[in-house]
PDB file of N, CA and C in Angstrom:
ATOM      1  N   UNK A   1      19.824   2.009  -3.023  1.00  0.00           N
ATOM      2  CA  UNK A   1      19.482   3.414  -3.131  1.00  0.00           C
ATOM      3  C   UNK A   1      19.123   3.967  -1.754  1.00  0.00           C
ATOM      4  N   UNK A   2      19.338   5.258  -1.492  1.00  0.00           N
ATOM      5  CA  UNK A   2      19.312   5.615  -0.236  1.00  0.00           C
ATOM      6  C   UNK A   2      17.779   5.996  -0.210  1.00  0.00           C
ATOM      7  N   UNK A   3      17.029   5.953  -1.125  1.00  0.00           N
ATOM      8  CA  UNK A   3      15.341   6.229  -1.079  1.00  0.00           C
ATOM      9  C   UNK A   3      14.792   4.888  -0.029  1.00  0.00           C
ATOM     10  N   UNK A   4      15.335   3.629  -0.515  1.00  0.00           N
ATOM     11  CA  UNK A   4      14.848   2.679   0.252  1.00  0.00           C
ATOM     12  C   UNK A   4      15.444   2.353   1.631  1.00  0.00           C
ATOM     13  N   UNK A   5      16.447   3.398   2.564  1.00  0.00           N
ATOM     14  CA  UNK A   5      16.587   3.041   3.558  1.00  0.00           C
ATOM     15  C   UNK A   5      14.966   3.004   4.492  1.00  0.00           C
ATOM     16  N   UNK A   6      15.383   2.627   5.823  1.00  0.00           N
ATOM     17  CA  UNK A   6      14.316   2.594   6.477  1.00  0.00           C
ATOM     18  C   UNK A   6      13.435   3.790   6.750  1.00  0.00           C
ATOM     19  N   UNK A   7      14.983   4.911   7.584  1.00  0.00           N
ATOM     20  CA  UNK A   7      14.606   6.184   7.943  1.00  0.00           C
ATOM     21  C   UNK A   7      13.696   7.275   6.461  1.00  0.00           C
ATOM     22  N   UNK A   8      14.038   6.611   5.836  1.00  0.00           N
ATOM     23  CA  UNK A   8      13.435   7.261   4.068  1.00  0.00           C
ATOM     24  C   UNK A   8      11.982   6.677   3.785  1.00  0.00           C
ATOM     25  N   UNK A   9      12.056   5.712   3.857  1.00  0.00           N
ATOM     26  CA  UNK A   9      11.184   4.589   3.621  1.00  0.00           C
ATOM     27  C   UNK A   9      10.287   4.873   4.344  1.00  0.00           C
ATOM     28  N   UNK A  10      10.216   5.227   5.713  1.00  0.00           N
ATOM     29  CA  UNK A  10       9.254   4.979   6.797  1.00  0.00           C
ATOM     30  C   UNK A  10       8.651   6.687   6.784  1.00  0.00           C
ATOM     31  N   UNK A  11       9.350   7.810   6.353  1.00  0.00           N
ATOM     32  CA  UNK A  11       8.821   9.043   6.138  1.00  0.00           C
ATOM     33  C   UNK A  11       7.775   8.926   4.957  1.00  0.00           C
ATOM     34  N   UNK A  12       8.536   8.459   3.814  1.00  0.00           N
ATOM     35  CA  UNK A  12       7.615   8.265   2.630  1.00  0.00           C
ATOM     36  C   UNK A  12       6.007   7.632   2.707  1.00  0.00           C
ATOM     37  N   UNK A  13       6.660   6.588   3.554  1.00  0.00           N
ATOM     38  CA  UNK A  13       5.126   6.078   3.775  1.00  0.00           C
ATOM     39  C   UNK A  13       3.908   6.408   4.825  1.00  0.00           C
ATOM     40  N   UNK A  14       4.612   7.743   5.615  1.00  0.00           N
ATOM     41  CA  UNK A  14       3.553   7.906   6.409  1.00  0.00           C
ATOM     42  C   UNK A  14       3.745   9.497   5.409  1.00  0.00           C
ATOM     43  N   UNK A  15       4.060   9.510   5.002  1.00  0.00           N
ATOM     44  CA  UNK A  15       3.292  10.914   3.935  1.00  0.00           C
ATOM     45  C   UNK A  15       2.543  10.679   2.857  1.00  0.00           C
ATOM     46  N   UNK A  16       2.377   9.632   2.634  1.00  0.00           N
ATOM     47  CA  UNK A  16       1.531   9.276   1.350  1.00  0.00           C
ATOM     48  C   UNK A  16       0.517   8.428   2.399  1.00  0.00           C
ATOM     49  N   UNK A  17       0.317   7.925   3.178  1.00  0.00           N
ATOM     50  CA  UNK A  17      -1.055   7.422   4.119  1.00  0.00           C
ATOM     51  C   UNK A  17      -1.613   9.278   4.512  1.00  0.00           C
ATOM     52  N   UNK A  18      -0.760   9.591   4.776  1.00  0.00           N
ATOM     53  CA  UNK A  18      -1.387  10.909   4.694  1.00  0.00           C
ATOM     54  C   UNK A  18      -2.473  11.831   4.007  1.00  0.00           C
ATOM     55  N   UNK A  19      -1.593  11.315   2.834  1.00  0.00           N
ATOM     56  CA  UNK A  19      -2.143  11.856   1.542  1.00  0.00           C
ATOM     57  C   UNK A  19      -3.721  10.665   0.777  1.00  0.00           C
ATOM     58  N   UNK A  20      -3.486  10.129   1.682  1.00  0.00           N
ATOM     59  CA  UNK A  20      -4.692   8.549   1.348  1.00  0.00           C
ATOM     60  C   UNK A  20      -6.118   9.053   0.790  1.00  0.00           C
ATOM     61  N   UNK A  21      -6.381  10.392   1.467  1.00  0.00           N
ATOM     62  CA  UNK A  21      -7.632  11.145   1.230  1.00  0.00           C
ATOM     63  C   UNK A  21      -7.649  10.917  -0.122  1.00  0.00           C
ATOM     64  N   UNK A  22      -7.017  11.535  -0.983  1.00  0.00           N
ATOM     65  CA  UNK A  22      -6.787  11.928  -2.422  1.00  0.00           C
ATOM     66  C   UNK A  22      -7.787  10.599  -2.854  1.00  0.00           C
ATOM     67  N   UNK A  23      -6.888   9.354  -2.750  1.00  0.00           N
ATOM     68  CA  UNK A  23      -7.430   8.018  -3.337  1.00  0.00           C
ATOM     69  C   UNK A  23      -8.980   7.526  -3.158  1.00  0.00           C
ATOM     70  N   UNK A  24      -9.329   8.122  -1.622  1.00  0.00           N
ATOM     71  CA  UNK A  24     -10.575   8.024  -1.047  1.00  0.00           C
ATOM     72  C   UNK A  24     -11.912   8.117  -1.773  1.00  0.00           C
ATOM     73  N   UNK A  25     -11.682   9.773  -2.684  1.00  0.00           N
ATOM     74  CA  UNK A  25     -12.061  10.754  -3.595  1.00  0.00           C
ATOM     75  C   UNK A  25     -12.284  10.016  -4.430  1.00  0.00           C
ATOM     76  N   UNK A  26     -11.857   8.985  -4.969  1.00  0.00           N
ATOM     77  CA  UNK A  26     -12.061   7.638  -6.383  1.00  0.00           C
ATOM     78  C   UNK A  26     -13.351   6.492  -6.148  1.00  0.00           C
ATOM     79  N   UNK A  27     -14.106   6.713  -6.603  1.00  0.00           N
ATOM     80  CA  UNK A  27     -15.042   5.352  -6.423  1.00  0.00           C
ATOM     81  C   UNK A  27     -14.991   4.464  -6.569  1.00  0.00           C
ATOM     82  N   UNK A  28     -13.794   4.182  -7.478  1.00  0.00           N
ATOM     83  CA  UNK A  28     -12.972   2.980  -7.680  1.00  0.00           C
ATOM     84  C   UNK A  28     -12.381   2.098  -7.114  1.00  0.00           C
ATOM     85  N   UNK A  29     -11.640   3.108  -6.473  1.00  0.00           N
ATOM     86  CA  UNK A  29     -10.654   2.581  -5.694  1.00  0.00           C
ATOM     87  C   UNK A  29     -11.080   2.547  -4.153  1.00  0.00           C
ATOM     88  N   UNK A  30     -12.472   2.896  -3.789  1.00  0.00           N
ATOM     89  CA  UNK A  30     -12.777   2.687  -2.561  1.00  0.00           C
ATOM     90  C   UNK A  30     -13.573   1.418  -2.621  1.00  0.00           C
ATOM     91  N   UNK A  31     -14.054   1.433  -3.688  1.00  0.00           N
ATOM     92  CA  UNK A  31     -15.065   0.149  -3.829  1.00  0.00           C
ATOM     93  C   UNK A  31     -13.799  -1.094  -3.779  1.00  0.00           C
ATOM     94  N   UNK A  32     -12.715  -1.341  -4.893  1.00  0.00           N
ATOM     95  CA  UNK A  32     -11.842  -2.065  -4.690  1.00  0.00           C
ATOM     96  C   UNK A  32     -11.200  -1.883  -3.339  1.00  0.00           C
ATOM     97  N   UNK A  33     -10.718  -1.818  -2.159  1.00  0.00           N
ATOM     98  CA  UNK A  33     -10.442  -1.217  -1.254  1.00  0.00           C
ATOM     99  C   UNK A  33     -11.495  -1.972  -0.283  1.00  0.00           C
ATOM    100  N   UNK A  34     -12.281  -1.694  -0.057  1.00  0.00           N
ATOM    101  CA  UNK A  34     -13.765  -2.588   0.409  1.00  0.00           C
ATOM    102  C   UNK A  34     -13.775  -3.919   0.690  1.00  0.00           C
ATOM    103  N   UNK A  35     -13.714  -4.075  -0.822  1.00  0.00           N
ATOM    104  CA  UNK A  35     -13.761  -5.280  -1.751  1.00  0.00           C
ATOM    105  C   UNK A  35     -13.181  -6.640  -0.842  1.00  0.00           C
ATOM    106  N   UNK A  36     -11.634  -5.547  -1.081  1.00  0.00           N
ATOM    107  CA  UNK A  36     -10.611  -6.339  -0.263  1.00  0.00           C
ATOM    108  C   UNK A  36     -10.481  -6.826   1.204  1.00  0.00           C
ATOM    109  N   UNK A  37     -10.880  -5.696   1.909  1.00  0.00           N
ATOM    110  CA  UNK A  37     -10.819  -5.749   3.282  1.00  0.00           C
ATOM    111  C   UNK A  37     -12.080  -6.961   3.938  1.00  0.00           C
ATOM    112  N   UNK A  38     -13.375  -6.817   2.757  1.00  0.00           N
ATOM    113  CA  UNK A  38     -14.205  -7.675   3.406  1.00  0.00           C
ATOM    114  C   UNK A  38     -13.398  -9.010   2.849  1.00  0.00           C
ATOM    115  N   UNK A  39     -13.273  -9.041   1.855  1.00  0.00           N
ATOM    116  CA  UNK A  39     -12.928 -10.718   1.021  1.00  0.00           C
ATOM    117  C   UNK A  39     -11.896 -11.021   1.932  1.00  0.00           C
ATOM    118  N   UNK A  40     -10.513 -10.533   2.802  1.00  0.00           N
ATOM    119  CA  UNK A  40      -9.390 -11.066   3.676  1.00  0.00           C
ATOM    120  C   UNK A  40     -10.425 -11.180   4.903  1.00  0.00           C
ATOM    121  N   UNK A  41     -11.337 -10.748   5.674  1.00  0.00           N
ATOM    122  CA  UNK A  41     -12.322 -10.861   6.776  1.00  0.00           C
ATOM    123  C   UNK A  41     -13.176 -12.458   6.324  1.00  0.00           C
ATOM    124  N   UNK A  42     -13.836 -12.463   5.675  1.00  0.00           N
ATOM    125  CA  UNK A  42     -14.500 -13.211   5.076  1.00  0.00           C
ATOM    126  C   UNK A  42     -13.360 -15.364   5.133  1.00  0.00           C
ATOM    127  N   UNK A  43     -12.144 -14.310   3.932  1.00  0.00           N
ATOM    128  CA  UNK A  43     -11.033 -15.591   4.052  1.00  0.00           C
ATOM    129  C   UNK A  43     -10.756 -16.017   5.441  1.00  0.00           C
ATOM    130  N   UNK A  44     -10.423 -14.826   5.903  1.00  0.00           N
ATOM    131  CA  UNK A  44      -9.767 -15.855   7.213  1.00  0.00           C
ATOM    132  C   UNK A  44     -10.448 -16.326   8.414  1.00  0.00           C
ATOM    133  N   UNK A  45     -12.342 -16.246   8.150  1.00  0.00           N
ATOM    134  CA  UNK A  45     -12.837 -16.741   9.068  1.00  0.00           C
ATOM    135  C   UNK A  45     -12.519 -17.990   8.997  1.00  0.00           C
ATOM    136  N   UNK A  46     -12.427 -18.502   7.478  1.00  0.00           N
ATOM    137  CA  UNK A  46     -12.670 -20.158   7.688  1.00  0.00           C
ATOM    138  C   UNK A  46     -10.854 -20.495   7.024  1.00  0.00           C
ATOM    139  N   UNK A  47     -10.093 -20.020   7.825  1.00  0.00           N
ATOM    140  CA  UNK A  47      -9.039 -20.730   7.916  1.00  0.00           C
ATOM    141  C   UNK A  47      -8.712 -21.391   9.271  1.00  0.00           C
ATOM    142  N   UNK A  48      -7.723 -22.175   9.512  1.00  0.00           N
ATOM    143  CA  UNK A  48      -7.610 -22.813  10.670  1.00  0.00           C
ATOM    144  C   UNK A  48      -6.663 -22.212  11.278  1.00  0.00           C
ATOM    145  N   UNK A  49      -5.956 -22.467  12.595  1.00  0.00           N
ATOM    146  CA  UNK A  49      -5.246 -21.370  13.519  1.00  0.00           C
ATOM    147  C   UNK A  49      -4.108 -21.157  13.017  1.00  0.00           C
ATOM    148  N   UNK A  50      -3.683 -21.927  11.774  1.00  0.00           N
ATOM    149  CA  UNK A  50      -2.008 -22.521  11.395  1.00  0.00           C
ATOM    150  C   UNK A  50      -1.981 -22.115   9.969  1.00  0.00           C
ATOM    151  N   UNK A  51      -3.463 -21.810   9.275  1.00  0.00           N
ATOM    152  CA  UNK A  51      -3.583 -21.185   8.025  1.00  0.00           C
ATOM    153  C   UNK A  51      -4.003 -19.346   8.305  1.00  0.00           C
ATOM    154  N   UNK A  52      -4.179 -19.051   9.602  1.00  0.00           N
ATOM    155  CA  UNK A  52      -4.835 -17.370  10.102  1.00  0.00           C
ATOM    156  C   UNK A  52      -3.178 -17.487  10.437  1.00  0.00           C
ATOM    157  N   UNK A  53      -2.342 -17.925  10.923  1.00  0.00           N
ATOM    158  CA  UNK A  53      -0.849 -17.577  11.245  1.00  0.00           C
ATOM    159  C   UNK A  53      -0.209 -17.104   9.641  1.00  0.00           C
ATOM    160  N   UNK A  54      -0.168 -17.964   8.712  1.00  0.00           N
ATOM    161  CA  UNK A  54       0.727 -18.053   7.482  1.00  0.00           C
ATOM    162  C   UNK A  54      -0.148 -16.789   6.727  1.00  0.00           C
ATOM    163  N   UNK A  55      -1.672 -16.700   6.768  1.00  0.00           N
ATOM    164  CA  UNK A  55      -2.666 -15.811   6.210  1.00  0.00           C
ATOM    165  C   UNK A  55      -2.136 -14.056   7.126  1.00  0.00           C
ATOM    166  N   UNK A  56      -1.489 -13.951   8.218  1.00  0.00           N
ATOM    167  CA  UNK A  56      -1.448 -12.636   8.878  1.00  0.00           C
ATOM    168  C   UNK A  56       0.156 -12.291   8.314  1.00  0.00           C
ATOM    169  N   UNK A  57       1.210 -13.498   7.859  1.00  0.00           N
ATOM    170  CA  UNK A  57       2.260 -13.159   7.908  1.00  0.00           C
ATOM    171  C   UNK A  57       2.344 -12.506   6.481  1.00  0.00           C
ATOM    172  N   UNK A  58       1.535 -13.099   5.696  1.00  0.00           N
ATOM    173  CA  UNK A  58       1.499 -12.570   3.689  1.00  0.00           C
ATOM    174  C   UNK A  58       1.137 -11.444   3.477  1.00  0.00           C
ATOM    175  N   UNK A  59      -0.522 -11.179   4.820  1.00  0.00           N
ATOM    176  CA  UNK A  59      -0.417  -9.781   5.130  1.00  0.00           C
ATOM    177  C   UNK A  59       0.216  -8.528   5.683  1.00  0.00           C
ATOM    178  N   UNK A  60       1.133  -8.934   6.487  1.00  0.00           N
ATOM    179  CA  UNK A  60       2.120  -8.070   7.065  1.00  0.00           C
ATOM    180  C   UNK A  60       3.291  -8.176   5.760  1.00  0.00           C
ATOM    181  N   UNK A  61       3.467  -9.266   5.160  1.00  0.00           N
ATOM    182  CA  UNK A  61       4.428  -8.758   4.328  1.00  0.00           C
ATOM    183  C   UNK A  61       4.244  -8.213   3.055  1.00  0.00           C
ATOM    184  N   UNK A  62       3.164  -8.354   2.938  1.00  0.00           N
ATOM    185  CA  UNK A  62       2.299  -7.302   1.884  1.00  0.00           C
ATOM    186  C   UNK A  62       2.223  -5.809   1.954  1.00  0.00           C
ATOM    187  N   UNK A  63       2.082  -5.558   3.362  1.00  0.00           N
ATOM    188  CA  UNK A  63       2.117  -4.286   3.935  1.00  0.00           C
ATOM    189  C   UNK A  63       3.555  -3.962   3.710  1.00  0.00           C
ATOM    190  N   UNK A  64       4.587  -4.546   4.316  1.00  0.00           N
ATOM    191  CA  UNK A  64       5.986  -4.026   4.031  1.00  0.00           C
ATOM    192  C   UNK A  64       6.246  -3.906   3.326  1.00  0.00           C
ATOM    193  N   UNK A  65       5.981  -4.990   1.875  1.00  0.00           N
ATOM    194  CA  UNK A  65       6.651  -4.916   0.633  1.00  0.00           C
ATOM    195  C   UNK A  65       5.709  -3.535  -0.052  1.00  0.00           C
ATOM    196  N   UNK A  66       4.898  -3.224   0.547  1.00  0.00           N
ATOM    197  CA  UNK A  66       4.501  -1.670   0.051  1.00  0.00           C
ATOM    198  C   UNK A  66       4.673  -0.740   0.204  1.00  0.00           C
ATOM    199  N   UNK A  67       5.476  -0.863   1.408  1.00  0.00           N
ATOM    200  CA  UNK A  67       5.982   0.654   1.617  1.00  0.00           C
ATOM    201  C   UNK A  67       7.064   0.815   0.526  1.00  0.00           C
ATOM    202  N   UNK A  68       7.921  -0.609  -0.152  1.00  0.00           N
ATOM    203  CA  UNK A  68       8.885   0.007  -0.714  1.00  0.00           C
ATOM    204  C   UNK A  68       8.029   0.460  -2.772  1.00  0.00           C
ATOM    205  N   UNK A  69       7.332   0.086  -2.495  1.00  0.00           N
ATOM    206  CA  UNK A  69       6.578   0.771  -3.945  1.00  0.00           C
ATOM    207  C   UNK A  69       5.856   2.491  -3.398  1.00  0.00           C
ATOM    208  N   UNK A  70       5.591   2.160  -2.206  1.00  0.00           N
ATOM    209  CA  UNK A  70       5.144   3.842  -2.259  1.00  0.00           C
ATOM    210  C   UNK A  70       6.488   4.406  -2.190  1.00  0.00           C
ATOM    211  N   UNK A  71       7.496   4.142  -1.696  1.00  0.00           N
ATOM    212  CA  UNK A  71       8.685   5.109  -1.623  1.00  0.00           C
ATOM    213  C   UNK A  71       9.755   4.653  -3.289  1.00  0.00           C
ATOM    214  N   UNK A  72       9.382   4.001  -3.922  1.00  0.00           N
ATOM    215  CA  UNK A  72       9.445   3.727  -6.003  1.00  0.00           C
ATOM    216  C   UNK A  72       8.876   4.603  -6.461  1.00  0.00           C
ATOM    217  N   UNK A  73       7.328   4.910  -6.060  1.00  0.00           N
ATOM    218  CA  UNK A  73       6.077   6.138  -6.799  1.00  0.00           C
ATOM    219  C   UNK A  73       6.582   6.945  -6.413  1.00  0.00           C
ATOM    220  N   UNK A  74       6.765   7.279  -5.081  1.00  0.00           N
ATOM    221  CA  UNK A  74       7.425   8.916  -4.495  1.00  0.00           C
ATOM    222  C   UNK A  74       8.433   9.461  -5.735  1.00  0.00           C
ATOM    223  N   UNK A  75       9.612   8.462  -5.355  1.00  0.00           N
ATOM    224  CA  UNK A  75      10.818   8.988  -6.017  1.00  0.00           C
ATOM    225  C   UNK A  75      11.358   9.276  -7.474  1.00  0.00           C
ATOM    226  N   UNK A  76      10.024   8.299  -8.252  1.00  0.00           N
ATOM    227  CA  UNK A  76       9.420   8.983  -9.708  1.00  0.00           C
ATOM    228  C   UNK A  76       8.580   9.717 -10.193  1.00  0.00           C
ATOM    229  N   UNK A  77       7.639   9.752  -9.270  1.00  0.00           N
ATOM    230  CA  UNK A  77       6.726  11.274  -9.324  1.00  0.00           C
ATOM    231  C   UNK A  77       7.945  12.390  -8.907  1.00  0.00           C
ATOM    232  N   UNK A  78       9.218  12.560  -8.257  1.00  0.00           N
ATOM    233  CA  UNK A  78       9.639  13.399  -8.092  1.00  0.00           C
ATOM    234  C   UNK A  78      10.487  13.878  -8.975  1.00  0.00           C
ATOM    235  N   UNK A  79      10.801  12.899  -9.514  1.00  0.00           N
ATOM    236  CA  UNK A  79      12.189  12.292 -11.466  1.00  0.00           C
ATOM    237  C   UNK A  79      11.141  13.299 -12.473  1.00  0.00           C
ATOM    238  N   UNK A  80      10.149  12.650 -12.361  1.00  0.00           N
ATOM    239  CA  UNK A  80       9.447  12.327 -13.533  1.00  0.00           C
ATOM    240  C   UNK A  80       7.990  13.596 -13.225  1.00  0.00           C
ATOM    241  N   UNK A  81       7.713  14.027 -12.352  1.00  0.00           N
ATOM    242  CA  UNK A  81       6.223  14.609 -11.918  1.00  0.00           C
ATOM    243  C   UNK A  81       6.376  15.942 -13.428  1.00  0.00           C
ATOM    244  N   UNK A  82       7.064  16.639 -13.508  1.00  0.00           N
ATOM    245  CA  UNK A  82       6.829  17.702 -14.987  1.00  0.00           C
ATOM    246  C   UNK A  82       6.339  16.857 -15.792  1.00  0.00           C
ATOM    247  N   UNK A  83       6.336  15.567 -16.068  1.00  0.00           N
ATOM    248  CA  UNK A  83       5.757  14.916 -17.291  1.00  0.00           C
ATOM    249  C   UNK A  83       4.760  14.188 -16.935  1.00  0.00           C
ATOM    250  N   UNK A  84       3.986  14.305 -15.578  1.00  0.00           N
ATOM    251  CA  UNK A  84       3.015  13.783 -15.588  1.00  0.00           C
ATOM    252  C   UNK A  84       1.873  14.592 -16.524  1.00  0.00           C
ATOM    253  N   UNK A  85       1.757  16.035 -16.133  1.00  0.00           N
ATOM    254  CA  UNK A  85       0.642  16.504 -16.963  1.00  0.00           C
ATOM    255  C   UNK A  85       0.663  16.616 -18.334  1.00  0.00           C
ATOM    256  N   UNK A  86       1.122  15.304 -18.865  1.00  0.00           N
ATOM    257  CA  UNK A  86       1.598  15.433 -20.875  1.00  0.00           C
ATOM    258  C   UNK A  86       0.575  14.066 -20.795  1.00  0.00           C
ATOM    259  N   UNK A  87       0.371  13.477 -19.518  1.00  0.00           N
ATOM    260  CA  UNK A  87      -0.493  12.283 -20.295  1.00  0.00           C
ATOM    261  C   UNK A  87      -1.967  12.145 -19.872  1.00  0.00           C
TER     262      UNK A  87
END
């Protein structure tokens, strides 16, 4: 799909980091959010130099493999956004 090229991909995702405020606004999701950032700080103090290598690469590909779900949400909130306010 041409949603997941790069040049697509890489707009999508710096418009929805954009939009990050929105999520901020959730107590939920800042507390989870938190949560996370201390618990990966925390993990990778006590990994070793060869487990902080394999531990940065899951994170970077965690990060990538998300841009292609924010640019999945984009492109069905855009299908689908008239039927969001029915639920």
């Amino acid at each position: 799909m041409e949603i997941f090229n790069d040049d697509s991909k890489e707009f999508i995702n710096a418009f929805v980091e954009e939009k990050i405020s929105v999520l901020r606004e959730n107590s939920d999701f800042n507390q989870k959010s938190i949560r996370l950032s201390d618990a990966m700080d925390e993990l990778e103090k006590t990994l070793s130099e060869s487990q902080k290598d394999l531990f940065d690469e899951i994170v970077k590909l965690f990060y990538q493999t998300e841009e292609y779900y924010f640019a999945l949400s984009y492109s069905l909130g855009v299908k689908y956004g008239n039927n969001l306010h029915k639920l």
